[in-house]
Protein backbone atom coordinates (compact mmCIF):
# COMPACT_ATOMS: atom_id res chain seq x y z
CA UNK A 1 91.27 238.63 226.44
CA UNK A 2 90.57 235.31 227.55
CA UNK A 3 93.63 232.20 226.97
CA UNK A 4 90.97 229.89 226.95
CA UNK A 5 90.02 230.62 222.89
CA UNK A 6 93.77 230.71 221.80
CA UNK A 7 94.71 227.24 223.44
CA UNK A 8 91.63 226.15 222.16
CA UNK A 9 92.41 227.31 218.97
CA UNK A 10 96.20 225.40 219.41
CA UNK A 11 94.94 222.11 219.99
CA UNK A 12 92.31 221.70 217.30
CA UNK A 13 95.05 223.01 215.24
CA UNK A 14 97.51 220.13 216.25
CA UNK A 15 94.75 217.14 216.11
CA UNK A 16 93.70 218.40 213.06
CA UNK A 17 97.37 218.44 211.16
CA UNK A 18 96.95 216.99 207.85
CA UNK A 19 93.33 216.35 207.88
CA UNK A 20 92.46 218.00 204.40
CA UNK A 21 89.11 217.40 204.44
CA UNK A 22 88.05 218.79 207.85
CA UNK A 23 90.19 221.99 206.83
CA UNK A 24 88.47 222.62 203.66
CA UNK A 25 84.99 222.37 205.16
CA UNK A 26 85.62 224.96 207.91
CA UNK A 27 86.65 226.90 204.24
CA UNK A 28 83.57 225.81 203.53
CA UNK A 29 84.90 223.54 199.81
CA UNK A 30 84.40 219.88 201.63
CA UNK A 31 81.35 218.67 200.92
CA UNK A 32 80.12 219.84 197.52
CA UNK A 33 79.65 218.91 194.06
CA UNK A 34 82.08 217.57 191.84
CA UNK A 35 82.92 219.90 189.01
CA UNK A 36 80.22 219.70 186.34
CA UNK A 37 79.58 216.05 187.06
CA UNK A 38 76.11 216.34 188.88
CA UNK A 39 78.37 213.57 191.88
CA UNK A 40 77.75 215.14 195.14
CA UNK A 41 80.01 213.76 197.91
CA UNK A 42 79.35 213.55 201.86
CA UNK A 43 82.15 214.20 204.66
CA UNK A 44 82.05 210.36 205.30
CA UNK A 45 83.25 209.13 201.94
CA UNK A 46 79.62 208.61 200.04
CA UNK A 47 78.87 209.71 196.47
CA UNK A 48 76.05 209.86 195.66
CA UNK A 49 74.04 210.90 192.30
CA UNK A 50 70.40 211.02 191.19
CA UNK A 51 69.56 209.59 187.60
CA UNK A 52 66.72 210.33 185.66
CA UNK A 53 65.83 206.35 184.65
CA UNK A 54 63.76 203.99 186.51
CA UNK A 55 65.13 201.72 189.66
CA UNK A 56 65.10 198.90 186.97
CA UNK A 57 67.16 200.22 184.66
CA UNK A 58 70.18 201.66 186.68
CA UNK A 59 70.24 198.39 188.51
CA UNK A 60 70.78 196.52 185.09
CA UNK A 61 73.17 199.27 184.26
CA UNK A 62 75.12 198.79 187.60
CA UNK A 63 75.63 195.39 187.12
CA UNK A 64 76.77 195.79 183.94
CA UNK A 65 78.97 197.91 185.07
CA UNK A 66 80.42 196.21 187.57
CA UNK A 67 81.24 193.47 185.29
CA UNK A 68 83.32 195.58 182.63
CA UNK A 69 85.35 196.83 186.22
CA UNK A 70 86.01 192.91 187.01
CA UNK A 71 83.58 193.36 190.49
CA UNK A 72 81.85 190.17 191.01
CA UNK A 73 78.93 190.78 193.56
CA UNK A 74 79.13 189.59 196.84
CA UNK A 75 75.35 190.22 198.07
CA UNK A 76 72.25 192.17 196.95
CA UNK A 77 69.44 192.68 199.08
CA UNK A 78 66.25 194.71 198.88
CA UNK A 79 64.36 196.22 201.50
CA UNK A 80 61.48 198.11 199.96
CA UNK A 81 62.71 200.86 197.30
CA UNK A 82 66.35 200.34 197.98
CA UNK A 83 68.65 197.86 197.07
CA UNK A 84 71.77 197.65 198.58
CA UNK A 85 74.47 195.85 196.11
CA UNK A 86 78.09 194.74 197.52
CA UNK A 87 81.19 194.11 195.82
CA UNK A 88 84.97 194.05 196.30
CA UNK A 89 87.93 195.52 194.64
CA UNK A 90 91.25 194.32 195.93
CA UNK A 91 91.50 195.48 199.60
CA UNK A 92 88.02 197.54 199.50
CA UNK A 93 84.59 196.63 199.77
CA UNK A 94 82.47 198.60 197.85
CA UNK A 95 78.44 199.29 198.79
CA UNK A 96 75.97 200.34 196.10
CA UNK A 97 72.63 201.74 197.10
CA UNK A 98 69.88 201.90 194.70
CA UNK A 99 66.93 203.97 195.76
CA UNK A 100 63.54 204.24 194.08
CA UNK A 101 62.64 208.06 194.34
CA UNK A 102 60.05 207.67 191.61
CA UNK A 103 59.23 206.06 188.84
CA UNK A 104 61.98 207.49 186.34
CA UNK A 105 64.00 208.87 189.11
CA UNK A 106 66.66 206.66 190.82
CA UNK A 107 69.28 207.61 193.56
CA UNK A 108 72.80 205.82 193.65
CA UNK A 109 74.86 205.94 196.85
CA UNK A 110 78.31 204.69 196.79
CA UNK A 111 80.47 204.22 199.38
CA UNK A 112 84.35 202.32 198.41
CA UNK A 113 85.50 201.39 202.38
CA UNK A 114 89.38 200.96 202.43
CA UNK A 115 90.38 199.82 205.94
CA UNK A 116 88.60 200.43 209.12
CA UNK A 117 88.16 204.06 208.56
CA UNK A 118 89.59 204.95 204.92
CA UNK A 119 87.30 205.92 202.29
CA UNK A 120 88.32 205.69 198.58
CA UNK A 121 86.38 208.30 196.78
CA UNK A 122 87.52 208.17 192.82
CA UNK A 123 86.34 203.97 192.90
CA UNK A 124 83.06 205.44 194.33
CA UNK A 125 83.10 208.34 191.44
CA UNK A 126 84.59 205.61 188.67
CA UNK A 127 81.29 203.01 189.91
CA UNK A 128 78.59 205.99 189.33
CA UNK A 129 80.75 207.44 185.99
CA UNK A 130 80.64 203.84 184.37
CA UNK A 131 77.03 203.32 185.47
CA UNK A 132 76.25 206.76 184.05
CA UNK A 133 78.07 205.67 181.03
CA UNK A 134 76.32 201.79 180.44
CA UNK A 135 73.03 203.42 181.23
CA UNK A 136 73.72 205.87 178.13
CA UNK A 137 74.60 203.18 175.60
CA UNK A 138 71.97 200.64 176.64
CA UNK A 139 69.21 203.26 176.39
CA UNK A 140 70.60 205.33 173.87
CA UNK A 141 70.68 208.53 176.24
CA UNK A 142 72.49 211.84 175.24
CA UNK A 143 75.24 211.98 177.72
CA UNK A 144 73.41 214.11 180.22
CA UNK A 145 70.93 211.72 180.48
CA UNK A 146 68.03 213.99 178.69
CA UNK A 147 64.95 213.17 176.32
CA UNK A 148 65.58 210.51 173.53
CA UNK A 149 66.26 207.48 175.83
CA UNK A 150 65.27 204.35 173.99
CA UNK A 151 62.89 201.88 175.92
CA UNK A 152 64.52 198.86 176.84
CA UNK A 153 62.89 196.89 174.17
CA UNK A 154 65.22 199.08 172.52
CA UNK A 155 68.54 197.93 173.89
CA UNK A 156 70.94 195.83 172.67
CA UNK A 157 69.82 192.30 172.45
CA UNK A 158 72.94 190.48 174.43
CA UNK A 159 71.54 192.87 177.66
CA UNK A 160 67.56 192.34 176.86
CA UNK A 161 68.60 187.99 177.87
């Protein structure tokens, strides 16, 4: 038997101390789904979740949602189907992507950057849960998002100015 594996073995177990996440994904638990809320997270912080309502209406419902959360945005810019929306929440700046995937079908990607290389994943799960959330009460949604959604002639009138 070769030394080489075992010291191998040592080393990545002393860089890797402490490092939860890289742990759980050789377990193979790092980079799924969040328990029953359709959020799927990345190794590098992102959350991301696909909601069945146009690009037009999840943006409204973003910014909506920013605004009950006290997150004034900093920039918006659109580059064909996807619209990149930043914000900041104390110490972290927080980047929305919207992406068109069809027309009743939008992807949100949210990364919440804390530092150089900290991520803050529940600000990027609270952005998506309280978009999730204004999108259901402006379009009168059931709460997992299904048939019955009111057009947006429909919603309230202080969101149709």
């Amino acid at each position: 038997m070769s030394w080489r594996p075992i010291a191998l073995a040592g080393i990545m177990a002393l860089l890797l101390q402490g490092c939860a996440a890289i742990g759980l994904t050789f377990l193979g638990a790092g980079a799924g789904v969040a328990a029953d809320t359709g959020t799927s997270h990345t190794l590098s912080g992102t959350a991301s979740r696909t909601f069945a309502a146009p690009a037009d209406q999840v943006r409204r419902a973003t910014h909506v949602a920013l605004r009950s959360m006290a997150m004034r945005i900093a920039e918006e810019t659109v580059d064909g189907d996807t619209r990149t929306i930043v914000t900041h929440a104390g110490n972290r700046t927080i980047e929305i992507e919207l992406q068109r995937l069809t027309a009743k079908a939008t992807r949100m990607s949210v990364v919440a950057k804390h530092h150089v290389l900290m991520r803050d994943r529940a600000t990027a799960d609270q952005v998506i849960e309280q978009t999730q959330e204004t999108l259901d009460h402006l379009y009168a949604r059931s709460p997992k998002g299904g048939e019955g959604a009111a057009s947006p002639a429909t919603a309230p009138a202080r969101e149709r100015q």
